[in-house]
Protein backbone atom coordinates (compact mmCIF):
# COMPACT_ATOMS: atom_id res chain seq x y z
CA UNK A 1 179.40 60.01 56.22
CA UNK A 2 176.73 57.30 57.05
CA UNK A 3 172.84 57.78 56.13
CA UNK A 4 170.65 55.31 57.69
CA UNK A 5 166.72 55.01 55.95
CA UNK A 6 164.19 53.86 58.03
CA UNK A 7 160.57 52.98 57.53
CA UNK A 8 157.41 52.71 59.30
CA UNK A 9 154.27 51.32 57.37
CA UNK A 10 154.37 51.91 53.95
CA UNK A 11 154.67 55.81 53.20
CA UNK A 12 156.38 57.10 56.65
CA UNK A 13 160.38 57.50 55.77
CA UNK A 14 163.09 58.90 57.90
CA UNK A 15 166.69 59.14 56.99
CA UNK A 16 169.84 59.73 59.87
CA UNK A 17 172.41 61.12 58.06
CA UNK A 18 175.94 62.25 60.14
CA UNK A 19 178.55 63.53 58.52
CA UNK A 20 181.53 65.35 60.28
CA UNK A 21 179.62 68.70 60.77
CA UNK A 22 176.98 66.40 63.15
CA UNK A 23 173.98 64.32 63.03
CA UNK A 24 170.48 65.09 61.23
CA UNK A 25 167.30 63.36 60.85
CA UNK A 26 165.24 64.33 57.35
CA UNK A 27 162.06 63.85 56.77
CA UNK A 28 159.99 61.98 54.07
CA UNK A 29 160.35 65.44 52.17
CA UNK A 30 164.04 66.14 53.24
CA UNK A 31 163.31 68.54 56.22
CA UNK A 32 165.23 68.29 58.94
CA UNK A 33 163.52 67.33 61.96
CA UNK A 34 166.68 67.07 64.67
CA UNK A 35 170.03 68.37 64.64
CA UNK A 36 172.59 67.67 66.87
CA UNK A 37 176.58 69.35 66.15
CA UNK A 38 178.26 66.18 67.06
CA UNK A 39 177.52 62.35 66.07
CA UNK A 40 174.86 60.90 67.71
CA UNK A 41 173.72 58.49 65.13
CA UNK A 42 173.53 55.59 67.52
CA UNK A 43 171.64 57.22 69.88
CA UNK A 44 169.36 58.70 67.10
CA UNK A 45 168.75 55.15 65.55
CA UNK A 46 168.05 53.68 68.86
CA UNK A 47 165.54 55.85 69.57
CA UNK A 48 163.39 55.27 66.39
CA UNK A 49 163.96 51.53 66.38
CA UNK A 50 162.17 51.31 70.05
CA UNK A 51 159.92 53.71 68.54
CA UNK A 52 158.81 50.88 65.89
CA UNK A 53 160.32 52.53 62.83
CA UNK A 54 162.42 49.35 60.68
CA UNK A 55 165.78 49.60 59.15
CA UNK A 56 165.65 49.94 55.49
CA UNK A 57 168.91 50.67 54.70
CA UNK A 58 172.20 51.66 56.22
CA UNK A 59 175.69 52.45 54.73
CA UNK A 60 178.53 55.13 54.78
């Protein structure tokens, strides 16, 4: 598994989790926003870095 947090501003939280059943975003409330049945974490996280959202954390 691997859960990556990111932030934008202050409040606005997003966390990419992908496990082996596929890759989901979660909201600041944990609802999931994107779902995709295969890993696509690095694409994911791409796209919401060039969409100005920071890396707050990122493990397994």
């Amino acid at each position: 598994m691997r859960e990556t947090v990111l932030m934008k501003g202050e409040l606005d939280t997003l966390v990419i989790v992908t496990t082996a059943t596929g890759t989901e975003v979660l909201d600041g409330e944990d609802e999931v926003i994107e779902s995709y049945p295969e890993d696509r974490h690095e694409q994911v996280l791409a796209k919401y870095l060039a969409q100005g959202w920071e890396v707050e954390e990122d493990g397994p």
